[in-house]
Protein backbone atom coordinates (compact mmCIF):
# COMPACT_ATOMS: atom_id res chain seq x y z
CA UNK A 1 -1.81 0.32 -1.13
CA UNK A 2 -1.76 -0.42 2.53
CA UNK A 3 1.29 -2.10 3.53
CA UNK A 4 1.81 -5.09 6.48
CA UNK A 5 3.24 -3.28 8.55
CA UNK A 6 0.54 -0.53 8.32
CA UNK A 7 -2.19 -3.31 9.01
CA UNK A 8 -0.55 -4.66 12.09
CA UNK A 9 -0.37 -0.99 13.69
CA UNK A 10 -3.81 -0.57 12.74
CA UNK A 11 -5.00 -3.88 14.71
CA UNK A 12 -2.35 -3.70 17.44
CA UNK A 13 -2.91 -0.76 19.24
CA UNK A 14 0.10 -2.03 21.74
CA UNK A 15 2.34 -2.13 19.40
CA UNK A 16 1.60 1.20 17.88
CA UNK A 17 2.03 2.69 21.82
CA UNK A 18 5.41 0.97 21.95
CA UNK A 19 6.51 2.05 18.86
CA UNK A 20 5.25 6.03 19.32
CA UNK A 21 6.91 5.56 23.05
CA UNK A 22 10.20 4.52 21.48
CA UNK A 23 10.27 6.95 19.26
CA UNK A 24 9.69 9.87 22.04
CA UNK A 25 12.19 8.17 24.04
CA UNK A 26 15.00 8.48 21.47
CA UNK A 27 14.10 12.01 21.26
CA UNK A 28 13.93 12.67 25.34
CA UNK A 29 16.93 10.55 26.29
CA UNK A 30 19.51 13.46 25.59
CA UNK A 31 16.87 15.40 28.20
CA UNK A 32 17.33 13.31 31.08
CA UNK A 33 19.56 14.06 34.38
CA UNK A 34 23.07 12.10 34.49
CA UNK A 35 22.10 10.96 37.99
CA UNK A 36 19.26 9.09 35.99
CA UNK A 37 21.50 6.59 33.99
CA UNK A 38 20.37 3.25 34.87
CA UNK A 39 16.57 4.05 35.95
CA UNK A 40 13.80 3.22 34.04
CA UNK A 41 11.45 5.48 32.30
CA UNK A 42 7.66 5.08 31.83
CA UNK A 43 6.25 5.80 28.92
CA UNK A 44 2.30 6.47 27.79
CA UNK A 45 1.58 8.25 24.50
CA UNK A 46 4.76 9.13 23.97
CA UNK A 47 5.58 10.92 26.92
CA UNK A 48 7.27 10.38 29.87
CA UNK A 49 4.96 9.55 32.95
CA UNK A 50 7.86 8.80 35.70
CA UNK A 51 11.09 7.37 36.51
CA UNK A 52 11.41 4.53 38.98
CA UNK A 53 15.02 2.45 40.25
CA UNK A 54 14.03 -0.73 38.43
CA UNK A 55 11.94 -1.90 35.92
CA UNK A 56 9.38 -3.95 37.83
CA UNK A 57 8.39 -0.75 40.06
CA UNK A 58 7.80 1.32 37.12
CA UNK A 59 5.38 -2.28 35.83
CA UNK A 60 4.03 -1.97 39.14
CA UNK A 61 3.31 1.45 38.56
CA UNK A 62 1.66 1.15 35.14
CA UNK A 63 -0.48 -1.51 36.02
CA UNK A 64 -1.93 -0.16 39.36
CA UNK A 65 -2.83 2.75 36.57
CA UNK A 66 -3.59 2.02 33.29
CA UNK A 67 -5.93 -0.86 32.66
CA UNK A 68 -5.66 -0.91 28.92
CA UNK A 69 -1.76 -1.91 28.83
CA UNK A 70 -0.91 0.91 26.84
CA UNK A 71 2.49 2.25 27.95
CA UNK A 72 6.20 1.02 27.95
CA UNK A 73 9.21 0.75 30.26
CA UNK A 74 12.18 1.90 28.86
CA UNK A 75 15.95 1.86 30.26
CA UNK A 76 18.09 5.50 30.62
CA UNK A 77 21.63 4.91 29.51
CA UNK A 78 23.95 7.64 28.19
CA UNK A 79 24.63 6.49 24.63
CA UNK A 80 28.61 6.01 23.96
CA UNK A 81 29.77 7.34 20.62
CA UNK A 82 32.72 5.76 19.33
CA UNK A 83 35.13 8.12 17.34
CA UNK A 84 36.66 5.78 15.59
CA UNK A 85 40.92 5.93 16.08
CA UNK A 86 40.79 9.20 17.94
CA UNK A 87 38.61 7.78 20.60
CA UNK A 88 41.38 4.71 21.20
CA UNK A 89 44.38 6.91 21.00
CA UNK A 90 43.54 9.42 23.89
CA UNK A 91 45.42 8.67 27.23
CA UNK A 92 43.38 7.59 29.94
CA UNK A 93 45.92 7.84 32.59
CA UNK A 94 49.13 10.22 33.69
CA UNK A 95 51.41 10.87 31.19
């Protein structure tokens, strides 16, 4: 049995680019340089092409190259992790 979701990747092809971008993104994001928090990231399938200082160069970018709008833009940010009390109870100044 073929399910929805199966049938929309099938006649999407963008939106089975984003989603095989995303997922490669997830996976790369631990890769990528601290001084590259904030930048964007641009995608095409599912690896990264380039990183650009905003979001609209890296459009810029994609469209100058890739006719068939398949790629994605995608936003480094270091990913907090929350440790639950031990992460409110440490000191953040001089004791």
């Amino acid at each position: 049995m073929i399910t929805k979701e199966a049938k929309m990747n099938a006649a999407d092809p963008r939106q089975k680019e984003l989603e095989e971008n995303y997922k490669a993104f997830e996976k790369l994001l631990p890769t990528f340089r601290l001084q590259d928090n904030g930048k964007f990231v641009l995608m095409r399938h599912g690896a990264a092409v380039n990183i650009f200082d905003s979001a609209k160069d890296a459009i810029i970018f994609a469209e100058a190259q890739y006719n068939d709008g398949l790629y994605s833009v995608q936003q480094i940010t270091t990913k907090i992790v929350d440790l639950g009390y031990f992460s409110h109870a440490v000191s953040s100044g001089p004791v």
